[in-house]
C-alpha atoms as a PDB file:
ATOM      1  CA  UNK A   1      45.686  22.687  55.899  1.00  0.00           C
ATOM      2  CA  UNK A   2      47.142  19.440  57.074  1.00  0.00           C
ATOM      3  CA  UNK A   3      46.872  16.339  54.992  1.00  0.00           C
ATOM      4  CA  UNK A   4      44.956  14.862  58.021  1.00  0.00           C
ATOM      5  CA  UNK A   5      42.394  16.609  58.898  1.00  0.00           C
ATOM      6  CA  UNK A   6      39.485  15.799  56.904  1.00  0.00           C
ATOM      7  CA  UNK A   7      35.670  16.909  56.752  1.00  0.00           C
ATOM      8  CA  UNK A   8      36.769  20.718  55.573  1.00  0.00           C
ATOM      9  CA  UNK A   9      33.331  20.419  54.403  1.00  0.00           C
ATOM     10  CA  UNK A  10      31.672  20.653  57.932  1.00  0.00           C
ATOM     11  CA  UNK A  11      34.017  23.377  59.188  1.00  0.00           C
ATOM     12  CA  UNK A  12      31.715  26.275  60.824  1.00  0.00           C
ATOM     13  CA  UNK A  13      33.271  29.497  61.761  1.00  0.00           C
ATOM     14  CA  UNK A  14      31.053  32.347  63.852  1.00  0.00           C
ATOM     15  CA  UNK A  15      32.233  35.777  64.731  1.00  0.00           C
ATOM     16  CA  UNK A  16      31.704  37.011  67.958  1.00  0.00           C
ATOM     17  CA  UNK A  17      29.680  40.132  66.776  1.00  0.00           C
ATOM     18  CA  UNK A  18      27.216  38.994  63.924  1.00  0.00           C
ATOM     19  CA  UNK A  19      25.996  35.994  61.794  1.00  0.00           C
ATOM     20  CA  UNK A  20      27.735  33.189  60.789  1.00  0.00           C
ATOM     21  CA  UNK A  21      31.131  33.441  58.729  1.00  0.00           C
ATOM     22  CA  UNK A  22      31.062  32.473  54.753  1.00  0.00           C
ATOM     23  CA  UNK A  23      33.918  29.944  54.017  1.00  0.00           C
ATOM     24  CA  UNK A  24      35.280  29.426  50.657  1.00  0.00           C
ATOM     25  CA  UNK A  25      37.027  26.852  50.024  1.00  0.00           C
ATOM     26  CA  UNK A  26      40.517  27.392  47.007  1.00  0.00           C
ATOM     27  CA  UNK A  27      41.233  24.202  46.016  1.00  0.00           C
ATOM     28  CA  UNK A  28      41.456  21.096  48.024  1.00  0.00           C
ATOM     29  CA  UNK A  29      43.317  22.025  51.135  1.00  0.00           C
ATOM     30  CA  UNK A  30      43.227  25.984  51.414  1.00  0.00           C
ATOM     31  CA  UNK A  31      39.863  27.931  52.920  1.00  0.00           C
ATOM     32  CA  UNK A  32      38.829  31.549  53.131  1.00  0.00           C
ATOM     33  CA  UNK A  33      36.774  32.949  56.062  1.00  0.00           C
ATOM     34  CA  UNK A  34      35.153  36.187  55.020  1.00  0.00           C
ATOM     35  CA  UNK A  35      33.088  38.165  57.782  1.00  0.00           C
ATOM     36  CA  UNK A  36      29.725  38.958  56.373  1.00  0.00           C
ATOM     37  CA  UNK A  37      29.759  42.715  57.757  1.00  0.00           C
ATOM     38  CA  UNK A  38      32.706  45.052  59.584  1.00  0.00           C
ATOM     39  CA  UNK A  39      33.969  43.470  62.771  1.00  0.00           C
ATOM     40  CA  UNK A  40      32.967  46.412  65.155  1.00  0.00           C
ATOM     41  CA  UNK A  41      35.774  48.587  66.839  1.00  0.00           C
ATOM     42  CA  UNK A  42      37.256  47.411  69.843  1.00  0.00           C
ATOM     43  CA  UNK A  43      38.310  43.297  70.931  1.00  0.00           C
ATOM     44  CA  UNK A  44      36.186  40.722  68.544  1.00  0.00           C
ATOM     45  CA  UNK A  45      36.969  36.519  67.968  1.00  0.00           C
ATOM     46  CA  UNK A  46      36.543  34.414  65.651  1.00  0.00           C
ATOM     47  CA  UNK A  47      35.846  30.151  66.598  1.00  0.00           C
ATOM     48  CA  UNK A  48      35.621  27.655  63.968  1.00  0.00           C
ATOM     49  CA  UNK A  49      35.011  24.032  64.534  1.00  0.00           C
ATOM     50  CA  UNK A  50      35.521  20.913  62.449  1.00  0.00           C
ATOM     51  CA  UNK A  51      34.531  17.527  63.647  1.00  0.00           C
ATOM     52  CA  UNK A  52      37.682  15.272  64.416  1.00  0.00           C
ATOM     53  CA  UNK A  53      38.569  11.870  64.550  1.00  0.00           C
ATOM     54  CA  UNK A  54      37.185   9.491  67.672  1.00  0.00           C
ATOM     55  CA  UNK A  55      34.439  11.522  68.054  1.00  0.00           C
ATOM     56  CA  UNK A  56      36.564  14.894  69.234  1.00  0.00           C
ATOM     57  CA  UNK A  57      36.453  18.251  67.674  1.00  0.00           C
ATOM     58  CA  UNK A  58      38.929  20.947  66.337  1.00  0.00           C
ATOM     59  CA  UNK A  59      38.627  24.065  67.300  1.00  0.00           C
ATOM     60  CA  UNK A  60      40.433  27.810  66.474  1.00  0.00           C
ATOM     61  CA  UNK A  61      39.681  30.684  67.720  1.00  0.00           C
ATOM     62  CA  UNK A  62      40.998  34.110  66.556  1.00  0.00           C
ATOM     63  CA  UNK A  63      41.103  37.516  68.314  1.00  0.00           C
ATOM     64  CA  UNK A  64      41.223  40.942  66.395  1.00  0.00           C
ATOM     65  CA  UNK A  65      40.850  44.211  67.524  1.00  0.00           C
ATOM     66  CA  UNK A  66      39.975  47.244  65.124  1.00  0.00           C
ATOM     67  CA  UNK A  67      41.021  50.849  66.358  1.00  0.00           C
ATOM     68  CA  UNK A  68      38.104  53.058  67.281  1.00  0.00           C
ATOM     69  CA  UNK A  69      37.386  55.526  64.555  1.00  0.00           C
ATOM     70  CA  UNK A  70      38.678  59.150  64.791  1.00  0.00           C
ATOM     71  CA  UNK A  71      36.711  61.017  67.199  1.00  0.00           C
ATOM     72  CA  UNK A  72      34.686  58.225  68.610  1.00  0.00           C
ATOM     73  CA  UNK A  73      36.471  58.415  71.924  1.00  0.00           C
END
């Protein structure tokens, strides 16, 4: 992460399909998002947000798509 963003503490991160993401944070400047359940098959995203400075917000977002299963088509 870059030395100037700041307020890791507040970042939020929600999958498209299910609850909220747990973050971990390893060490000072390094975070893990971990998915509380299997992202289903097909297209899902991820958006996290972290307030910013002036007011703003960052924002990521993340797309992933997991093959259907064999025989589910």
């Amino acid at each position: 992460m870059a030395e100037d963003i700041r307020h890791l503490d507040q970042l939020v991160c929600f999958p498209s399909a299910g609850p909220k993401a747990i973050i971990e944070h390893l060490g000072e400047r390094r975070i893990e998002v971990r998915f509380v359940k299997p992202l289903p098959e097909g297209r899902s995203r991820l958006n996290c947000t972290l307030p910013g400075p002036g007011g703003h917000w960052r924002w990521l977002g993340m797309m992933f798509y997991r093959l259907p299963s064999a025989g589910s088509e």
